[in-house]
N, C-alpha and C. Protein backbone atom coordinates (compact mmCIF):
# COMPACT_ATOMS: atom_id res chain seq x y z
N UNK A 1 168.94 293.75 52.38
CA UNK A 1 169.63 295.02 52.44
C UNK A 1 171.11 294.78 52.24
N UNK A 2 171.77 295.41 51.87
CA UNK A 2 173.30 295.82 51.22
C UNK A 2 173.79 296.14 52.64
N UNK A 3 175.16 295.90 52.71
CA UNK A 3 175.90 296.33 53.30
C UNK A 3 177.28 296.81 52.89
N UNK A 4 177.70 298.00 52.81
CA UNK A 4 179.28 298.60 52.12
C UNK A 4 179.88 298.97 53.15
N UNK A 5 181.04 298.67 52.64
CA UNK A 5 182.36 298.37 53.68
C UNK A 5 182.56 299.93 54.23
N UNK A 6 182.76 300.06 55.71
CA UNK A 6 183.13 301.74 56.16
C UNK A 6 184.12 302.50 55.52
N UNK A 7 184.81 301.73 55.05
CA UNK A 7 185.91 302.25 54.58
C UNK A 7 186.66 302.06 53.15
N UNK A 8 187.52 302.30 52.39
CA UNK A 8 187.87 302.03 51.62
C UNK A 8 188.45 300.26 51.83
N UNK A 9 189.07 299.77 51.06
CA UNK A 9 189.78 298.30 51.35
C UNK A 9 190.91 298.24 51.94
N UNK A 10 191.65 299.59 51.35
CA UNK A 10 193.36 299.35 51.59
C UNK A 10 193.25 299.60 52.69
N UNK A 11 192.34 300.70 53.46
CA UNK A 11 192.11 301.17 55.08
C UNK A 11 192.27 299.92 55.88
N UNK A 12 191.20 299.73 55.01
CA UNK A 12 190.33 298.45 56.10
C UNK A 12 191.14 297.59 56.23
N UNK A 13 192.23 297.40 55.71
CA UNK A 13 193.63 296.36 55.58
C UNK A 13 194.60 296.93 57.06
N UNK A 14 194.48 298.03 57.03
CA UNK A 14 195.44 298.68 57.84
C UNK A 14 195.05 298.73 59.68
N UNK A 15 193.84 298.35 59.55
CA UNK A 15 193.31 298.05 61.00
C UNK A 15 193.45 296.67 61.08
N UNK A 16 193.80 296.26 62.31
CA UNK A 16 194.06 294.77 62.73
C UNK A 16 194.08 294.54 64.06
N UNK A 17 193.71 293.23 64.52
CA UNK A 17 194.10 292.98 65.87
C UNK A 17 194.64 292.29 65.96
N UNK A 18 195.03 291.87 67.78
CA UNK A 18 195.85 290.96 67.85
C UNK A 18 195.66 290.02 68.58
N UNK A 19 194.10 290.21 69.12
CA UNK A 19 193.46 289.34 70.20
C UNK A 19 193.53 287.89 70.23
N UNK A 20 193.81 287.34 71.10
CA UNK A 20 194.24 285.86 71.38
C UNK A 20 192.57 285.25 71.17
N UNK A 21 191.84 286.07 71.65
CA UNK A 21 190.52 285.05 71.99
C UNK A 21 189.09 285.48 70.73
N UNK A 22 188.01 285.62 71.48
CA UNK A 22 186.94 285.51 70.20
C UNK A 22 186.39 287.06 69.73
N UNK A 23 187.22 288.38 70.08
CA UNK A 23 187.23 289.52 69.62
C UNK A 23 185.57 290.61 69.92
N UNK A 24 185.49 289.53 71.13
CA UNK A 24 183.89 290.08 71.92
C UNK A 24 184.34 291.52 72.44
N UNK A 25 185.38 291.87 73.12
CA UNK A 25 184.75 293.16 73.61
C UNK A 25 185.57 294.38 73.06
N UNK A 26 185.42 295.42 73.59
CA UNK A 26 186.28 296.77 72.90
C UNK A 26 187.99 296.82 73.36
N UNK A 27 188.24 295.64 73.46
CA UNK A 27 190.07 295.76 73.86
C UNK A 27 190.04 294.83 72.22
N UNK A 28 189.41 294.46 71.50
CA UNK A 28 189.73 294.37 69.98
C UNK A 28 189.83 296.15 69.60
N UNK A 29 190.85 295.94 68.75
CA UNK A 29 191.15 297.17 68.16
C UNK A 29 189.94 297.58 66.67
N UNK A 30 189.77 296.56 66.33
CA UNK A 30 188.55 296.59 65.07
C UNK A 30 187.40 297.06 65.77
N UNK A 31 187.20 296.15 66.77
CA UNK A 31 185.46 296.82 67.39
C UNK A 31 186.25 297.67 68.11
N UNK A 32 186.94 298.22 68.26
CA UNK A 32 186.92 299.09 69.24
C UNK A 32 187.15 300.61 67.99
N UNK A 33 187.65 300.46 66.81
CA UNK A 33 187.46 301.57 65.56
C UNK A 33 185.79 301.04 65.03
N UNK A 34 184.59 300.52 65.09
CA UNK A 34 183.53 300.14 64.89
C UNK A 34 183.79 299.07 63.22
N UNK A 35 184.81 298.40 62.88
CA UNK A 35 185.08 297.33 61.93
C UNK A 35 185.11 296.33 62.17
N UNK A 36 184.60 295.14 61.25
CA UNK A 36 184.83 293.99 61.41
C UNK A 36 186.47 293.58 61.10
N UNK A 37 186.85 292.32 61.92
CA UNK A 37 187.92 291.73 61.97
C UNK A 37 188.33 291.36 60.41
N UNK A 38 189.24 291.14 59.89
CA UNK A 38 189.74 290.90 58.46
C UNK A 38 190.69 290.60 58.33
N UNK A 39 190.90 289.97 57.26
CA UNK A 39 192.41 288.99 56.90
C UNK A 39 193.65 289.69 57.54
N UNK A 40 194.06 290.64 57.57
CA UNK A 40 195.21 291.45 58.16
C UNK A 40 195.38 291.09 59.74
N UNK A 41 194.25 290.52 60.69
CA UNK A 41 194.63 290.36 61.85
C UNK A 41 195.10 289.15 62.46
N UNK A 42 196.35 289.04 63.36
CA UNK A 42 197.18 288.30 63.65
C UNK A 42 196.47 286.79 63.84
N UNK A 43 195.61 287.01 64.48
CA UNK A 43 194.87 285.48 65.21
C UNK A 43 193.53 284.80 64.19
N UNK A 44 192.80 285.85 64.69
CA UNK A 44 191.37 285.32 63.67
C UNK A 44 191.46 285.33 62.09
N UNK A 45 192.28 286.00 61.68
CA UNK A 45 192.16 286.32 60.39
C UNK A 45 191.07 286.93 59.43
N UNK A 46 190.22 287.14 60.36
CA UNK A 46 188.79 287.77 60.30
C UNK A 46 187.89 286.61 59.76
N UNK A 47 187.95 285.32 60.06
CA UNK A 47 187.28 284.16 60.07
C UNK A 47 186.81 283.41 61.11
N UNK A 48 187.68 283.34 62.61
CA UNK A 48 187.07 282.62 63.59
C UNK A 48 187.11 283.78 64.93
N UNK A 49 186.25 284.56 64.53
CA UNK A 49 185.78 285.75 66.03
C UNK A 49 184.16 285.49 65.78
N UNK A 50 183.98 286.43 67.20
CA UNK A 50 182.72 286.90 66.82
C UNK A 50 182.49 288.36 65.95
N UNK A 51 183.25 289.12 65.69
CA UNK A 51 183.73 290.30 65.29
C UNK A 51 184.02 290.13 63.63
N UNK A 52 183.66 288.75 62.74
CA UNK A 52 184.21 288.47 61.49
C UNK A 52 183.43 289.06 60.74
N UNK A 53 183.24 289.16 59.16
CA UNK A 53 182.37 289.38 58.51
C UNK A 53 182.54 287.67 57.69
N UNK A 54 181.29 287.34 57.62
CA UNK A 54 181.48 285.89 56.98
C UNK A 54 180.32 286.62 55.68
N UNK A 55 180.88 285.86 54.56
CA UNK A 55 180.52 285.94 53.18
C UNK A 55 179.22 285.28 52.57
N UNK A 56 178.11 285.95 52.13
CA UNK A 56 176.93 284.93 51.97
C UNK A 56 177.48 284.23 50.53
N UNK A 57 176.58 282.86 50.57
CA UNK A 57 176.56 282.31 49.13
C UNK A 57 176.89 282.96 48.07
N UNK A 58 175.67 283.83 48.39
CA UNK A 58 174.89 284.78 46.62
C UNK A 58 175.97 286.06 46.55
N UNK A 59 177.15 286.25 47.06
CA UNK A 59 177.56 287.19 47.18
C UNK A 59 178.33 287.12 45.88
N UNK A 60 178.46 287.87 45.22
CA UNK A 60 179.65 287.74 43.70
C UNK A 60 180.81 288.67 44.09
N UNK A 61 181.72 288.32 43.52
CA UNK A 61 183.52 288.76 44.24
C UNK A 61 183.34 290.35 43.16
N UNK A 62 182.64 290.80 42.30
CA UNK A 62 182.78 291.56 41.28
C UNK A 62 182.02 292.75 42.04
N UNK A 63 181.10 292.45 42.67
CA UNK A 63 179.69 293.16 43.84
C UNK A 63 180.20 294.42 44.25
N UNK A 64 180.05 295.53 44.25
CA UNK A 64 180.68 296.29 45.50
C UNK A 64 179.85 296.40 46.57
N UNK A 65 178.49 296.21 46.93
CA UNK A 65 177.97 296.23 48.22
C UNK A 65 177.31 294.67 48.14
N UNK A 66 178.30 293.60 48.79
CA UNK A 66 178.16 292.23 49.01
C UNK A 66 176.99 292.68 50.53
N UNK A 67 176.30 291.09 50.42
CA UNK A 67 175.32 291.03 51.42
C UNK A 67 176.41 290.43 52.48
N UNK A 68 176.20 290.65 53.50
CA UNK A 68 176.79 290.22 55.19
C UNK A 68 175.74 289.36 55.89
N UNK A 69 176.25 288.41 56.43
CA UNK A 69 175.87 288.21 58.40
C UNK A 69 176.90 288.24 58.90
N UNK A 70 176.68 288.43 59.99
CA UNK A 70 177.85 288.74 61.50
C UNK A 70 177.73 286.64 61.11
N UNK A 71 179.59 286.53 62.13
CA UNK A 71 179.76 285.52 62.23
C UNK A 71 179.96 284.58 63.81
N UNK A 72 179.41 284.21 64.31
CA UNK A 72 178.96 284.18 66.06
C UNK A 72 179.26 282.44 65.70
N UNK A 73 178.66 281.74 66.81
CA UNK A 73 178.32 280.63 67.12
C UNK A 73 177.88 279.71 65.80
N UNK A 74 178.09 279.02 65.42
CA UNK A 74 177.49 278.33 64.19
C UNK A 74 177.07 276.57 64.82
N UNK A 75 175.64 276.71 64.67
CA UNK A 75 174.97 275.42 65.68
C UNK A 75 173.77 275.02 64.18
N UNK A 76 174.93 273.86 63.72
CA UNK A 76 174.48 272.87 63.07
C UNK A 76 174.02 273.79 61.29
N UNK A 77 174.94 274.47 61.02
CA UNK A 77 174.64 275.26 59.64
C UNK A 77 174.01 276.23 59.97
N UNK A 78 173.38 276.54 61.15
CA UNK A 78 172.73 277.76 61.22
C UNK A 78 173.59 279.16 62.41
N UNK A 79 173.31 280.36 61.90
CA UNK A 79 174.28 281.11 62.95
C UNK A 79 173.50 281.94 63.90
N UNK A 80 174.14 281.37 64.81
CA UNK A 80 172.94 281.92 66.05
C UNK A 80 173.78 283.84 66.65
N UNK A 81 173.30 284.68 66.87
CA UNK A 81 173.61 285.44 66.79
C UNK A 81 173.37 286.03 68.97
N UNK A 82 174.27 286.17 69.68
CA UNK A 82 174.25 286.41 70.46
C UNK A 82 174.30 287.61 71.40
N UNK A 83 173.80 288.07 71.94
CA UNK A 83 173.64 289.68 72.75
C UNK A 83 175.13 290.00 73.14
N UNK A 84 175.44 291.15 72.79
CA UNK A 84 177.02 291.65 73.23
C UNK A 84 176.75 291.97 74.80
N UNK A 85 176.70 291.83 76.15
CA UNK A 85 176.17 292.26 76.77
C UNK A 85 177.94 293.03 77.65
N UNK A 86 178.69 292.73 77.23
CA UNK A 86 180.06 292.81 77.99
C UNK A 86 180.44 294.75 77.87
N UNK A 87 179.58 295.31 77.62
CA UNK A 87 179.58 296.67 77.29
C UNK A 87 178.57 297.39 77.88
N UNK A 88 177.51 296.59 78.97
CA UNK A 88 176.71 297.20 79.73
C UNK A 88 177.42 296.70 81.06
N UNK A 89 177.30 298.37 81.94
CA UNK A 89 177.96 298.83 82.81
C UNK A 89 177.33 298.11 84.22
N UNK A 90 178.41 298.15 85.09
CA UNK A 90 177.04 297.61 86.76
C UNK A 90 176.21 298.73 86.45
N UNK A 91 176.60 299.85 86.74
CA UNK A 91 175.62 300.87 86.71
C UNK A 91 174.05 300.27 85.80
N UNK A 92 174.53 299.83 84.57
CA UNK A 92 173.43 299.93 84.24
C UNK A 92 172.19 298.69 84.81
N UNK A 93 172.81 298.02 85.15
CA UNK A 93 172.86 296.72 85.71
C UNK A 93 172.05 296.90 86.74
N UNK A 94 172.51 297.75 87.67
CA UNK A 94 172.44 298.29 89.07
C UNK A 94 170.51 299.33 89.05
N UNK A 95 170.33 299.90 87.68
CA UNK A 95 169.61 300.75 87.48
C UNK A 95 168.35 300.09 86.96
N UNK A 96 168.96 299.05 86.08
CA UNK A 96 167.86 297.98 86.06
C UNK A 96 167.02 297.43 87.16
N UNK A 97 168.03 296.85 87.81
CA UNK A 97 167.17 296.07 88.97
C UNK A 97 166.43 296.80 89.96
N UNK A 98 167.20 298.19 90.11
CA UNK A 98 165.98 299.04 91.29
C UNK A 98 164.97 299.47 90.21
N UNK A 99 164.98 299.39 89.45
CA UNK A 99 163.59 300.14 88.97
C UNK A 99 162.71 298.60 88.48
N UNK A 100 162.81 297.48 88.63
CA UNK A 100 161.67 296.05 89.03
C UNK A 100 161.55 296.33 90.35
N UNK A 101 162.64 296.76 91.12
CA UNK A 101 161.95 296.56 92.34
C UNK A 101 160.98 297.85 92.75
N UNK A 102 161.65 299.42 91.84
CA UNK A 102 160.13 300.34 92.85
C UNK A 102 158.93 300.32 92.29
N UNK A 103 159.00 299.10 90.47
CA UNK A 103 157.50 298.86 89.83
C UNK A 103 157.01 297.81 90.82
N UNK A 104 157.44 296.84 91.86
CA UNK A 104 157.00 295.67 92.32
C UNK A 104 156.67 296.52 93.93
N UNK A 105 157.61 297.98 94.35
CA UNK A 105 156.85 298.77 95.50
C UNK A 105 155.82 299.11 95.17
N UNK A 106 155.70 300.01 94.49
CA UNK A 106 154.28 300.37 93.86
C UNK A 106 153.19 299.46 93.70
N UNK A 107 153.03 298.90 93.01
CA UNK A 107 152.27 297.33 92.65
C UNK A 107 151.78 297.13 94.73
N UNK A 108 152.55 296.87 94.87
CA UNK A 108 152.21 296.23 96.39
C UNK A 108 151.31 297.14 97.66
N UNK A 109 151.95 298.92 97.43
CA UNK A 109 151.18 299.48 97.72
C UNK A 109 149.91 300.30 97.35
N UNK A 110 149.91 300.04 96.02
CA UNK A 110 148.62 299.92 95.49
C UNK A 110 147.58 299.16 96.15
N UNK A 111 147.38 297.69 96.16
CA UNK A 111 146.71 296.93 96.45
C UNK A 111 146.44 297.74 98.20
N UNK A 112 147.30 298.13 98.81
CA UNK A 112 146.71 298.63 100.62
C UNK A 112 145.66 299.61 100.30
């Protein structure tokens, strides 16, 4: 499947961040407008985040809808792609765990 850029190029030039670190959560200004990181931003340059767009092989510079992978962890040529989880709330957290525990009440008073 294709992937085309949200925006025009020159746009997409005009969003940038400035994040010191690996551009995981929504205090990046790119993920936080839903874009990947790109040459225009101060630190990553839209090459070393998790937030990059990295370029496949087969991609041709002439292309207008080049193929993508997200750019994460890279373990031994291969890119391992990791759960954003820094955007789920205690709440949700919180909502999770009581509802194992009233399937594991139930369960228990079943069996009486």
């Amino acid at each position: 499947m294709f992937e085309a850029d949200p925006a025009p190029k020159e746009l997409l030039q005009k969003v940038s961040c400035g994040c010191q670190g690996p551009c995981k959560s929504k205090r990046c200004n790119c993920r936080k407008a839903g874009l990947k990181c790109n040459p225009a931003c101060k630190v990553c340059r839209g090459k070393s985040c998790n937030n990059s767009k990295r370029w496949t092989a087969t991609e041709h510079h002439d292309s207008e809808t080049p193929t993508t992978t997200d750019a994460c962890e890279e373990d031994g040529g291969q890119t391992t792609v990791e759960p954003d989880n820094e955007d789920l709330t205690e709440d949700d957290e919180t909502s999770s765990s009581s509802h194992d525990a009233t399937t594991d009440d139930e369960e228990i008073n079943e069996g009486l």
